[in-house]
N, C-alpha and C. Protein backbone atom coordinates (compact mmCIF):
# COMPACT_ATOMS: atom_id res chain seq x y z
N UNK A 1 -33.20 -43.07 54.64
CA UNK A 1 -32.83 -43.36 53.28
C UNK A 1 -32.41 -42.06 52.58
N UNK A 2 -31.44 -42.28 51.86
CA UNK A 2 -30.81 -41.08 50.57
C UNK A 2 -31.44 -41.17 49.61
N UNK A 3 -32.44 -39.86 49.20
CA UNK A 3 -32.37 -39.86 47.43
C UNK A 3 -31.07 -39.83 46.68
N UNK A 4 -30.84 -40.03 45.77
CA UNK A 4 -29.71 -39.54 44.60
C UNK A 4 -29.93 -38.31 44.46
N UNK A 5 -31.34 -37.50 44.05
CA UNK A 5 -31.04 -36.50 43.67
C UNK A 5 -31.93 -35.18 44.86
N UNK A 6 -31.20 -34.39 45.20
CA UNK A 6 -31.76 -33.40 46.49
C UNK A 6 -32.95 -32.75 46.25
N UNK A 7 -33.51 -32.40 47.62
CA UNK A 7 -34.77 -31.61 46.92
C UNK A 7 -34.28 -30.37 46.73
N UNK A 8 -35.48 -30.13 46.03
CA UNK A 8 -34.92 -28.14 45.24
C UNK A 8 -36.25 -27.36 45.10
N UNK A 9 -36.01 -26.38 45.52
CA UNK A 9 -37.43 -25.28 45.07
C UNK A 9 -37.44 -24.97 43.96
N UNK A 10 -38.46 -24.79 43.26
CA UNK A 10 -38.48 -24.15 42.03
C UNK A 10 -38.52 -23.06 41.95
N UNK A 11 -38.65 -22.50 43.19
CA UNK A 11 -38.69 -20.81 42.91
C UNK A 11 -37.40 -20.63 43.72
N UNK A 12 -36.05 -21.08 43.57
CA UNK A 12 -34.48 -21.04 44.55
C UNK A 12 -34.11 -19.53 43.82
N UNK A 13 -33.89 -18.82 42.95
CA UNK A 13 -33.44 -17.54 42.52
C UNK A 13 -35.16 -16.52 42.65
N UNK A 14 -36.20 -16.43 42.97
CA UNK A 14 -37.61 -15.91 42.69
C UNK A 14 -37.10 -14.46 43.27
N UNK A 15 -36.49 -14.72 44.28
CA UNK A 15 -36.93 -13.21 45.34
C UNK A 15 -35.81 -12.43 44.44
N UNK A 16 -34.30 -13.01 43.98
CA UNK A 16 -33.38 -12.17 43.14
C UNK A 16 -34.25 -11.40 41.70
N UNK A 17 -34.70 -12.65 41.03
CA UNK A 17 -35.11 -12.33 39.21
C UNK A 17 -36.41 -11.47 39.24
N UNK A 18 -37.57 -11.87 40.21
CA UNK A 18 -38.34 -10.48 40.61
C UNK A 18 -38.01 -9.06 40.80
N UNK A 19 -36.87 -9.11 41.72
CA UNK A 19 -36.79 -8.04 42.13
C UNK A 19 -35.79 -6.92 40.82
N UNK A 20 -35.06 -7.56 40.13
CA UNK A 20 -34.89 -6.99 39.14
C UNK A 20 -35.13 -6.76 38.27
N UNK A 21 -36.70 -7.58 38.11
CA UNK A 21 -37.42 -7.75 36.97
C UNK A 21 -38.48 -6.02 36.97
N UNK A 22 -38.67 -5.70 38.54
CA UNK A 22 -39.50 -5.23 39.15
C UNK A 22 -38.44 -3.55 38.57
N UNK A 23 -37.06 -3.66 39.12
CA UNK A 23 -36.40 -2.48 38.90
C UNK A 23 -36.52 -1.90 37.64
N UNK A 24 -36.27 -3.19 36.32
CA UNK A 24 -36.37 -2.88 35.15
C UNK A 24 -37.50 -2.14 34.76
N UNK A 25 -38.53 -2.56 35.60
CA UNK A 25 -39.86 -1.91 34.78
C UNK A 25 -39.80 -0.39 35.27
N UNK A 26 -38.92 0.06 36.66
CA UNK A 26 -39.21 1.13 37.33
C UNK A 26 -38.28 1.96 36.62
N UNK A 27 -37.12 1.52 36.41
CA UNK A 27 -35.77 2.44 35.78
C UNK A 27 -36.43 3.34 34.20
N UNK A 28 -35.76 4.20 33.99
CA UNK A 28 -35.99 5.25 33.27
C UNK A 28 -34.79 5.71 32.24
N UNK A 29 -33.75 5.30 32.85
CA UNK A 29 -32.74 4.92 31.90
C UNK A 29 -32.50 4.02 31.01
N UNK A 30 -32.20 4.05 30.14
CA UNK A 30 -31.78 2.81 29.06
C UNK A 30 -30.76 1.52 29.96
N UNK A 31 -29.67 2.30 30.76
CA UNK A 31 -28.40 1.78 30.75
C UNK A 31 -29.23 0.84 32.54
N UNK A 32 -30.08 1.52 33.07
CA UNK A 32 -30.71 1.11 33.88
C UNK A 32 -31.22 -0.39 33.91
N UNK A 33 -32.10 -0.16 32.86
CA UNK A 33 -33.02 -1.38 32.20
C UNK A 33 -32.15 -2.36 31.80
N UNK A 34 -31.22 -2.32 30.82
CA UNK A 34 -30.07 -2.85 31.01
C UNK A 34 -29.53 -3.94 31.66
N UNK A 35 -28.92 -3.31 33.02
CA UNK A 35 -28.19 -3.57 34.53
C UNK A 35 -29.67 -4.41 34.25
N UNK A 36 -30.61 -4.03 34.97
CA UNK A 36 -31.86 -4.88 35.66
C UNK A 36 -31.39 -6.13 34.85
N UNK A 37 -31.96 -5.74 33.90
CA UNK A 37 -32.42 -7.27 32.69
C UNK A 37 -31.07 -8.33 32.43
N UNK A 38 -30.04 -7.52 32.44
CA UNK A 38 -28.51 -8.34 33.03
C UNK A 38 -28.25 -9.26 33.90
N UNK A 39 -29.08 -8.88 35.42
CA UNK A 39 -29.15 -9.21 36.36
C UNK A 39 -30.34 -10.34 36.47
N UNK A 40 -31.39 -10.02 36.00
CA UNK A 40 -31.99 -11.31 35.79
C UNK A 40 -31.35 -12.22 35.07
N UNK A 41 -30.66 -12.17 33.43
CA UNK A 41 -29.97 -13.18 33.11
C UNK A 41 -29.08 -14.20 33.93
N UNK A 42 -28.41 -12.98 34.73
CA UNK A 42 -27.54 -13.67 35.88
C UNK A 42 -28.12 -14.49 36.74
N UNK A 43 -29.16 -14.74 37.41
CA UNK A 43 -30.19 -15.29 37.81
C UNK A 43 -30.36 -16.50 37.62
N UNK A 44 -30.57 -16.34 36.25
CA UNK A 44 -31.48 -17.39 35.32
C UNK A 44 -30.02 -18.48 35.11
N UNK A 45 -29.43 -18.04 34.78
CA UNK A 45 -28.11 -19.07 34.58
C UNK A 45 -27.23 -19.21 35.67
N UNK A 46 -27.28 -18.88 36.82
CA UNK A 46 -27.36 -19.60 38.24
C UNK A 46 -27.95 -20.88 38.13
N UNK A 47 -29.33 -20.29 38.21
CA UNK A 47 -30.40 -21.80 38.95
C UNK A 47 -29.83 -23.31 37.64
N UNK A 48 -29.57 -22.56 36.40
CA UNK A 48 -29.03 -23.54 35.49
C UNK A 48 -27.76 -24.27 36.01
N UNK A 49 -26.43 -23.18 36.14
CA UNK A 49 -25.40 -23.53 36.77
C UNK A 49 -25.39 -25.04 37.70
N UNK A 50 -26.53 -24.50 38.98
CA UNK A 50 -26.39 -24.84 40.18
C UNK A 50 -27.44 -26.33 39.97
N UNK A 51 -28.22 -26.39 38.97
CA UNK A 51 -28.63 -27.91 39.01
C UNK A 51 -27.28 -28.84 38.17
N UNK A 52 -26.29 -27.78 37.08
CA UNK A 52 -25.98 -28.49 36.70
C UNK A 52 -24.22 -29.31 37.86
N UNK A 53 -24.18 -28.42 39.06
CA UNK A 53 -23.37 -28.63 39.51
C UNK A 53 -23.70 -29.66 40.65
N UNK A 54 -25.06 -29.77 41.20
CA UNK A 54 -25.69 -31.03 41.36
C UNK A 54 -25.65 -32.11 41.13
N UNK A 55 -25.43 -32.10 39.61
CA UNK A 55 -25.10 -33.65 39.33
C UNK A 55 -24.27 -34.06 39.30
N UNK A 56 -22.83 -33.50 39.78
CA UNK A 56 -21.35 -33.40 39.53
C UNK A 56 -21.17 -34.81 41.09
N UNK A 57 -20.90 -35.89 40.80
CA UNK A 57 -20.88 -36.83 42.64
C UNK A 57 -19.87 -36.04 43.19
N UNK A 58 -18.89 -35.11 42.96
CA UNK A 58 -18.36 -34.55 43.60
C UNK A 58 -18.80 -33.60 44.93
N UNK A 59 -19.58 -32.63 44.27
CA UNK A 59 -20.66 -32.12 44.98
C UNK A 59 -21.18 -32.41 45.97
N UNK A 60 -21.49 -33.60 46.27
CA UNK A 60 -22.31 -34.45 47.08
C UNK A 60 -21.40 -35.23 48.08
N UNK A 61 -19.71 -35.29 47.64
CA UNK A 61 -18.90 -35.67 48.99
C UNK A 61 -18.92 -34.59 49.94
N UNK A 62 -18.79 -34.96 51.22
CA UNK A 62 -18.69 -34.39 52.71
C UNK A 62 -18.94 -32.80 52.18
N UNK A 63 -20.71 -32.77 52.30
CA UNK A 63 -21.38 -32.04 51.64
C UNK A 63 -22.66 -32.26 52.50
N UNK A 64 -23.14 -31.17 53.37
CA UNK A 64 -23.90 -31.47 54.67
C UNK A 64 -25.43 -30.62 53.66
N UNK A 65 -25.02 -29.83 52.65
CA UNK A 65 -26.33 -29.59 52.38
C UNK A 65 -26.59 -30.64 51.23
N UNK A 66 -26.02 -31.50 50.80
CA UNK A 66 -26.76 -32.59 49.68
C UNK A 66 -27.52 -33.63 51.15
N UNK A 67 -26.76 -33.83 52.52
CA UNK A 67 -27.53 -34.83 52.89
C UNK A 67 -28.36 -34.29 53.86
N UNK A 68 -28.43 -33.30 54.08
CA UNK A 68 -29.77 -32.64 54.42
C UNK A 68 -31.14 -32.33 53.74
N UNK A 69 -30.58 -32.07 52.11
CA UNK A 69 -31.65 -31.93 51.12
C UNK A 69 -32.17 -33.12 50.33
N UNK A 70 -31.23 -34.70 50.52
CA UNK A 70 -30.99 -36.03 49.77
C UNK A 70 -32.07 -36.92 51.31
N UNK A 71 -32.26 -36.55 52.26
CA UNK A 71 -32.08 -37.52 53.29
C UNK A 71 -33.65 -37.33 53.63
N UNK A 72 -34.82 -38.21 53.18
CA UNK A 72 -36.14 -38.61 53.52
C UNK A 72 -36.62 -37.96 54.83
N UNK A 73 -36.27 -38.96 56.05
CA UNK A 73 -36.50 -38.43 57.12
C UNK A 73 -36.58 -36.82 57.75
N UNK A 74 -35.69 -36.44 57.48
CA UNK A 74 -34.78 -35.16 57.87
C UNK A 74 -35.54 -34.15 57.08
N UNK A 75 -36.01 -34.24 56.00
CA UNK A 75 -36.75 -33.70 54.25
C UNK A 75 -38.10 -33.22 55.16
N UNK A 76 -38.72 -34.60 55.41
CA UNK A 76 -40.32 -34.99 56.26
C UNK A 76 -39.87 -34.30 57.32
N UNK A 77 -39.59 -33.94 58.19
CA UNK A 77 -39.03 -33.38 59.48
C UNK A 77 -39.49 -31.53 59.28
N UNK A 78 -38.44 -30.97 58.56
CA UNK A 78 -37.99 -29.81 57.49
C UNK A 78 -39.80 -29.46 57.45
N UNK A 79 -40.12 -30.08 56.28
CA UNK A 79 -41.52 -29.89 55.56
C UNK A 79 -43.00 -29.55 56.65
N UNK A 80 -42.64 -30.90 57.96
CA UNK A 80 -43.63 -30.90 59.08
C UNK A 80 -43.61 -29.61 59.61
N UNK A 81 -42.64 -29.02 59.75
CA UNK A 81 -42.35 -28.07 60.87
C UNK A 81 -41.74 -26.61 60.45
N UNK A 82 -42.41 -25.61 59.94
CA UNK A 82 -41.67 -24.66 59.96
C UNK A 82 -40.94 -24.31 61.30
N UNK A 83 -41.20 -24.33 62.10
CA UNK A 83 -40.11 -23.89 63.29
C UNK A 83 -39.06 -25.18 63.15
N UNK A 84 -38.55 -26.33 63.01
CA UNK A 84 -37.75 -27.09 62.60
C UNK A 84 -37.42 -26.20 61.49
N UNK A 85 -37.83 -26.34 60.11
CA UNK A 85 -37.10 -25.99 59.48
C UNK A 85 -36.23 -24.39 59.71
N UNK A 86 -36.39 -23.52 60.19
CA UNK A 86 -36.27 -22.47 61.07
C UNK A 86 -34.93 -22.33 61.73
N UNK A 87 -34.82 -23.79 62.81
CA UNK A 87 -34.20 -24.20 63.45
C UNK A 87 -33.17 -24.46 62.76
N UNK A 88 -33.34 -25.14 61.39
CA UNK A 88 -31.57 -25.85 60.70
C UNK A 88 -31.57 -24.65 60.26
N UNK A 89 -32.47 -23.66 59.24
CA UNK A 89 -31.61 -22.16 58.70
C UNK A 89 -30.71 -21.88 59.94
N UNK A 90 -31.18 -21.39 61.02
CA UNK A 90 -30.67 -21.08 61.96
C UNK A 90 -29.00 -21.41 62.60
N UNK A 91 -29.37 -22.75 62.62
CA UNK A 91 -27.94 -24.08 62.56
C UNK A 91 -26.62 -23.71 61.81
N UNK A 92 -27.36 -23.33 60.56
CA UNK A 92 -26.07 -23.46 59.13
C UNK A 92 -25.49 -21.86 59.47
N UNK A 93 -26.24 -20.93 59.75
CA UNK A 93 -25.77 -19.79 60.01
C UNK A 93 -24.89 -19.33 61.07
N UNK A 94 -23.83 -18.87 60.78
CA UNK A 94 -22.45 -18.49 61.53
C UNK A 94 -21.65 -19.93 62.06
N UNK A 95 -22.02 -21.33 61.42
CA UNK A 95 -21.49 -22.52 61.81
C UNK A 95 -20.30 -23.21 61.05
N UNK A 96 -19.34 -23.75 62.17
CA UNK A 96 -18.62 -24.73 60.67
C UNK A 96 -19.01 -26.36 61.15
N UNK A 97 -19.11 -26.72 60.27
CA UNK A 97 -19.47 -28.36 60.18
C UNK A 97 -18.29 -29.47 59.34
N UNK A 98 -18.73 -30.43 60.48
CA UNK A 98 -17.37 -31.99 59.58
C UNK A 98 -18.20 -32.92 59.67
N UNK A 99 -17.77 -33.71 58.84
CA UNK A 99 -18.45 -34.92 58.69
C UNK A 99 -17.31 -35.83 60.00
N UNK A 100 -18.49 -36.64 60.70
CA UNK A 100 -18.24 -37.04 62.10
C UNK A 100 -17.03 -38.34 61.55
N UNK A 101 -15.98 -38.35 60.82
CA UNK A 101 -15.22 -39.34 60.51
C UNK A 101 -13.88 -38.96 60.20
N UNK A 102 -13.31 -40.42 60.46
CA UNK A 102 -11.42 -39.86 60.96
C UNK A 102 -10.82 -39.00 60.00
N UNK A 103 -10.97 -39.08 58.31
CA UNK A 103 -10.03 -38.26 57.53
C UNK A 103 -10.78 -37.08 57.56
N UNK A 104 -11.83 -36.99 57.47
CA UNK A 104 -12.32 -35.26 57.51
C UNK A 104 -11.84 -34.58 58.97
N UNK A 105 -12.03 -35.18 60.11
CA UNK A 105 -11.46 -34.93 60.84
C UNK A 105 -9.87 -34.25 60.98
N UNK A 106 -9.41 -35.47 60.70
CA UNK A 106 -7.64 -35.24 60.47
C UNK A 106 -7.24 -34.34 59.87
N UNK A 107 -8.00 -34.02 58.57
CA UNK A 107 -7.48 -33.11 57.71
C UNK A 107 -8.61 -31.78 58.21
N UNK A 108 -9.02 -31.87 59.17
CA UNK A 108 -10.30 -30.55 59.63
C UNK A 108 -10.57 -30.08 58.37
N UNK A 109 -10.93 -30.68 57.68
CA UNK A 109 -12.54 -30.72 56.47
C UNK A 109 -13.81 -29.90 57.11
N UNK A 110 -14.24 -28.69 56.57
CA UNK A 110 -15.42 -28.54 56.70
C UNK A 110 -16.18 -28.08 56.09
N UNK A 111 -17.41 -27.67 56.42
CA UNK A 111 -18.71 -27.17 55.56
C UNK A 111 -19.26 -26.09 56.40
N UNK A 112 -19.27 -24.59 55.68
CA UNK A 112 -20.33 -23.94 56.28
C UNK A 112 -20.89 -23.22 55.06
N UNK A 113 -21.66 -22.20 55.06
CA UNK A 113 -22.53 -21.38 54.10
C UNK A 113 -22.90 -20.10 55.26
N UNK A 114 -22.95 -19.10 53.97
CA UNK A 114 -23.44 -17.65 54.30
C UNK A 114 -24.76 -18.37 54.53
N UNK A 115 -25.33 -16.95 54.98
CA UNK A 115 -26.97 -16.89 55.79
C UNK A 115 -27.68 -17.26 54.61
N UNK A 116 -27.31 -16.43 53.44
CA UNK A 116 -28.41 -16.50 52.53
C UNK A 116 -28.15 -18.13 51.74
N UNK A 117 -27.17 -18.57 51.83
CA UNK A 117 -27.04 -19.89 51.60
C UNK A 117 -28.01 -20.81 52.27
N UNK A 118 -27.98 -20.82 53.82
CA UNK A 118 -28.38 -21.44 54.49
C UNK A 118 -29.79 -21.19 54.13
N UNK A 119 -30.32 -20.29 54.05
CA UNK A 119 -31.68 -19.74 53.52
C UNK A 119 -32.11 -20.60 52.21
N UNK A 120 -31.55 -20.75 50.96
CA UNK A 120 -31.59 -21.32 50.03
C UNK A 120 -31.76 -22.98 50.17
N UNK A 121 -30.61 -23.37 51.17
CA UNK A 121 -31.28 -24.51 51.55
C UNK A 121 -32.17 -24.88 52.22
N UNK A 122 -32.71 -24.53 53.14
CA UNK A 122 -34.13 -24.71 54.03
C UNK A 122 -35.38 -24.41 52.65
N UNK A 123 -34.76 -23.86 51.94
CA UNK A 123 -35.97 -23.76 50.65
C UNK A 123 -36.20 -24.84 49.85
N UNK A 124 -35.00 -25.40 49.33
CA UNK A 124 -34.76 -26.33 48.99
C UNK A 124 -35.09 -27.54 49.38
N UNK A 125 -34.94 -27.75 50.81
CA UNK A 125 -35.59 -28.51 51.75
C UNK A 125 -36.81 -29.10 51.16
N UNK A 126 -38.16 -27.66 51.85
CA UNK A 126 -39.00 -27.90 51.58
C UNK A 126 -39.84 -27.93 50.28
N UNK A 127 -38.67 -27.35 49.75
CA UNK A 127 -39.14 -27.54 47.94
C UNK A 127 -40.30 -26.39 47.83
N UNK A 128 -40.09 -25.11 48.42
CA UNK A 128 -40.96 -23.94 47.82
C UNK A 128 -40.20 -23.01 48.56
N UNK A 129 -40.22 -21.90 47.67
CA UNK A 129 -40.25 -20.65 48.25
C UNK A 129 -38.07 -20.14 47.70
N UNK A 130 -37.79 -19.23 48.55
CA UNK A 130 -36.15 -19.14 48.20
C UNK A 130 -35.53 -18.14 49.08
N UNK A 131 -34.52 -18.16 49.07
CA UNK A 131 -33.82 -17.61 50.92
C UNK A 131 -34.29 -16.89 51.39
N UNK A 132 -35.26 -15.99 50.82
CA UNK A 132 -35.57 -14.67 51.53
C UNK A 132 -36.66 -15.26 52.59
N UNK A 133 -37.11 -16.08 52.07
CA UNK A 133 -38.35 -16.65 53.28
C UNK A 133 -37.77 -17.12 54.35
N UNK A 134 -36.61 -17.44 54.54
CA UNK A 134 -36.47 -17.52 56.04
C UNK A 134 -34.80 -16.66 56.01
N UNK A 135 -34.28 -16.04 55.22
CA UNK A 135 -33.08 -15.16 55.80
C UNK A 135 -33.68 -13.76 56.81
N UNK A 136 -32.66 -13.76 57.90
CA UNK A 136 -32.67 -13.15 58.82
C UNK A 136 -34.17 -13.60 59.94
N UNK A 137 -34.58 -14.55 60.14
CA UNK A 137 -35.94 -15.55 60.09
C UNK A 137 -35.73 -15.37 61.80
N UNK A 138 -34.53 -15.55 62.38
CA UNK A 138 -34.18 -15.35 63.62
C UNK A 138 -34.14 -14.27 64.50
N UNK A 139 -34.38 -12.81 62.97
CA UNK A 139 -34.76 -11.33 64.30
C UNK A 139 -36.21 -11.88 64.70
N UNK A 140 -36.50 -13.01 64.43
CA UNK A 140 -38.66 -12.51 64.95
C UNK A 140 -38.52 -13.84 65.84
N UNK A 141 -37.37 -13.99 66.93
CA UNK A 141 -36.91 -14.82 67.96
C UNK A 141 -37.10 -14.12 69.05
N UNK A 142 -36.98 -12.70 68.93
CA UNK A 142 -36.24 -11.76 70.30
C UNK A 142 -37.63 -11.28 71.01
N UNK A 143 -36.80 -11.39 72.18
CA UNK A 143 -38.06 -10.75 73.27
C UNK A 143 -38.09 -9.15 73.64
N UNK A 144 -37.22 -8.18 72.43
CA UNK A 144 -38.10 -7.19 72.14
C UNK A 144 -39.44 -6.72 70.84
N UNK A 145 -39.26 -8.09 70.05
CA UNK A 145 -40.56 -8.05 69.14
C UNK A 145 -41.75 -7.70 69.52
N UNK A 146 -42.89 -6.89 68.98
CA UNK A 146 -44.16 -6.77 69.43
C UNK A 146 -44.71 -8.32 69.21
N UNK A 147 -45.70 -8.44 70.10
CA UNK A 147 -45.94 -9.79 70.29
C UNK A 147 -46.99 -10.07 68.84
N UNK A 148 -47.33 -9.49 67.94
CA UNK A 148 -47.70 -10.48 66.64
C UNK A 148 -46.60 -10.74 65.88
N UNK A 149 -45.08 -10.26 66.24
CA UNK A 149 -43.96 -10.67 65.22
C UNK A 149 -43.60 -12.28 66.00
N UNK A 150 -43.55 -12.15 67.25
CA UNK A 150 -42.61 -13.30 67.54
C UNK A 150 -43.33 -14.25 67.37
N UNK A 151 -42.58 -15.65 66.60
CA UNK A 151 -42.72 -16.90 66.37
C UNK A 151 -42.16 -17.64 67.46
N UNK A 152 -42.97 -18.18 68.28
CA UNK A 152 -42.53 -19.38 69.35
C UNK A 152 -41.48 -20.47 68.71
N UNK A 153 -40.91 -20.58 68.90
CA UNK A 153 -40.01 -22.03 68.80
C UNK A 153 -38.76 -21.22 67.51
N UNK A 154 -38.75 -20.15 66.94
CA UNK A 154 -37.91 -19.83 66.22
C UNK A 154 -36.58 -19.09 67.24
N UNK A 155 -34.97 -19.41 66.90
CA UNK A 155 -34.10 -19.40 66.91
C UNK A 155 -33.25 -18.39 66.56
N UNK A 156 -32.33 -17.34 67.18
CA UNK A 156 -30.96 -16.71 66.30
C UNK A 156 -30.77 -17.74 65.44
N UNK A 157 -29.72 -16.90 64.50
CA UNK A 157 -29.07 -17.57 63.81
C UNK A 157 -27.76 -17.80 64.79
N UNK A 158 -26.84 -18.66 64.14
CA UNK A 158 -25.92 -19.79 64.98
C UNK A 158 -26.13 -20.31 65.62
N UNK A 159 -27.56 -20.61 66.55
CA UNK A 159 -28.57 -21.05 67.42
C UNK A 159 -28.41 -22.69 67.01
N UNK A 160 -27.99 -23.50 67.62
CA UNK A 160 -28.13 -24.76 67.19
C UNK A 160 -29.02 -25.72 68.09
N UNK A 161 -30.19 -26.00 68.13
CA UNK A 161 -31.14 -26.59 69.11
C UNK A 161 -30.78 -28.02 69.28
N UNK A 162 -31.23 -28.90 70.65
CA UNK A 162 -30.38 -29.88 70.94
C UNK A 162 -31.34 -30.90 69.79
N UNK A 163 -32.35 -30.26 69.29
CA UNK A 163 -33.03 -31.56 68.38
C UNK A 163 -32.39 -31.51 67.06
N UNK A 164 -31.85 -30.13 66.70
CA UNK A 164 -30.97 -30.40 64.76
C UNK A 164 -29.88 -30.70 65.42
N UNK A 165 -29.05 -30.32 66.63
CA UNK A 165 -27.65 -31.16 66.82
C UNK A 165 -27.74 -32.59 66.70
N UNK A 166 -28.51 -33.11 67.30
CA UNK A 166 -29.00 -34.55 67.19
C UNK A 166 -29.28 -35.25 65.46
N UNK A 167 -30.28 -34.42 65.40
CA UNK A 167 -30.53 -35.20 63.62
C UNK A 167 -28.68 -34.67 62.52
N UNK A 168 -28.40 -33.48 63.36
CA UNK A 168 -27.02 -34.08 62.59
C UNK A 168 -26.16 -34.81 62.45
N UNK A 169 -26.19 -35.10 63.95
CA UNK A 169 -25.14 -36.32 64.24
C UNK A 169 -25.70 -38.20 63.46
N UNK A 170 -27.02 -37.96 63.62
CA UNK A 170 -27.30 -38.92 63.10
C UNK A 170 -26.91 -38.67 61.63
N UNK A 171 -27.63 -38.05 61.05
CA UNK A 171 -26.58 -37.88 59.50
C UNK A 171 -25.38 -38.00 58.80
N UNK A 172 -24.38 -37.83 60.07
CA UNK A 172 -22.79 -38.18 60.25
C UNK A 172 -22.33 -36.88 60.35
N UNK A 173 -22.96 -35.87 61.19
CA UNK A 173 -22.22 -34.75 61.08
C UNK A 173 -22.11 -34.00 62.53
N UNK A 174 -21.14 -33.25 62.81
CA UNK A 174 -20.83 -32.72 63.66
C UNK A 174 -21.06 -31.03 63.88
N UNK A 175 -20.93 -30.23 64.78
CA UNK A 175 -20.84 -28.91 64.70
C UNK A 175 -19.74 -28.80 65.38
N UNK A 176 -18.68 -28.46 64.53
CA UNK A 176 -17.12 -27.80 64.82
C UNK A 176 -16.95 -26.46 65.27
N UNK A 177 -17.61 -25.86 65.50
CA UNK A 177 -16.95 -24.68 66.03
C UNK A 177 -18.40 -23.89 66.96
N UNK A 178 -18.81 -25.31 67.71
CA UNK A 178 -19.14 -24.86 69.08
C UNK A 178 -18.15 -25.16 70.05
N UNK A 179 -18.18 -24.52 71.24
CA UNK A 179 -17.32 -24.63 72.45
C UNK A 179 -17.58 -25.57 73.02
């Protein structure tokens, strides 16, 4: 089943508006403090922006992160499993995607997102936290990690595992630019 409306973290901008919140207090310049406190504004009227572009049904056509973040099952999946959810950051990163149908096709329609995008959505997903919690989530994959970094079942990024290829296809979506 589809919600209407996607899940969302409440903390989707946290790791940006902290961290400039954090500079502001450190800077020593006027013009410093400034920039910082600028930059949080910028922030802050993002996360506004971006719910308000949410509600746009446009948004939400052949749009693989509304039915990844709209879609129950897939949500419960995400939430169960940090290494799943892991797995789709992983997915969206360095990928292009179509919706598995003739005019997106025809007209090669697609969908991809930067890392930190993809990051934002797996947050979103699970409805806590915001990209930084799982961007770059795939260096602590490699088998030169000391063994308290590596996470079993975590993925490179562009890594597409045969279980999110699957729940995409069921979703109606494809991965276009595997070989």
């Amino acid at each position: 089943m589809t919600n209407p409306v996607p899940s969302t973290s409440p903390a989707h901008y946290h790791f940006a508006i902290e961290s400039a919140r954090r500079r502001s207090l450190d800077a020593t310049e006027l013009e410093a403090v400034q920039s910082h406190l600028h930059t949080v504004q910028y922030y802050e009227q993002a996360s506004k922006d971006k719910a308000m572009q949410e509600q746009d049904p446009k948004w939400r056509e052949n749009n693989l992160e509304y039915d990844l973040r709209s879609t129950d099952w897939i949500l419960d999946k995400a939430r169960a499993s940090e290494v799943y959810a892991q797995n789709i950051y992983a997915a969206l990163c360095n990928n292009d995607f179509q919706r598995n149908d003739v005019m997106p096709i025809l007209k090669n329609e697609t969908w991809s997102c930067s890392w930190r995008h993809a990051g934002g959505v797996v947050a979103d997903m699970i409805g806590k936290g915001d990209y930084m919690d799982w961007y770059c989530s795939g260096s602590r994959s490699g088998p030169a990690l000391r063994t308290e970094d590596y996470i079993t079942g975590y993925v490179n990024e562009s890594t597409v595992t045969d279980e999110v290829l699957e729940d995409l296809f069921k979703l109606g979506w494809i991965v276009s630019s595997l070989d």
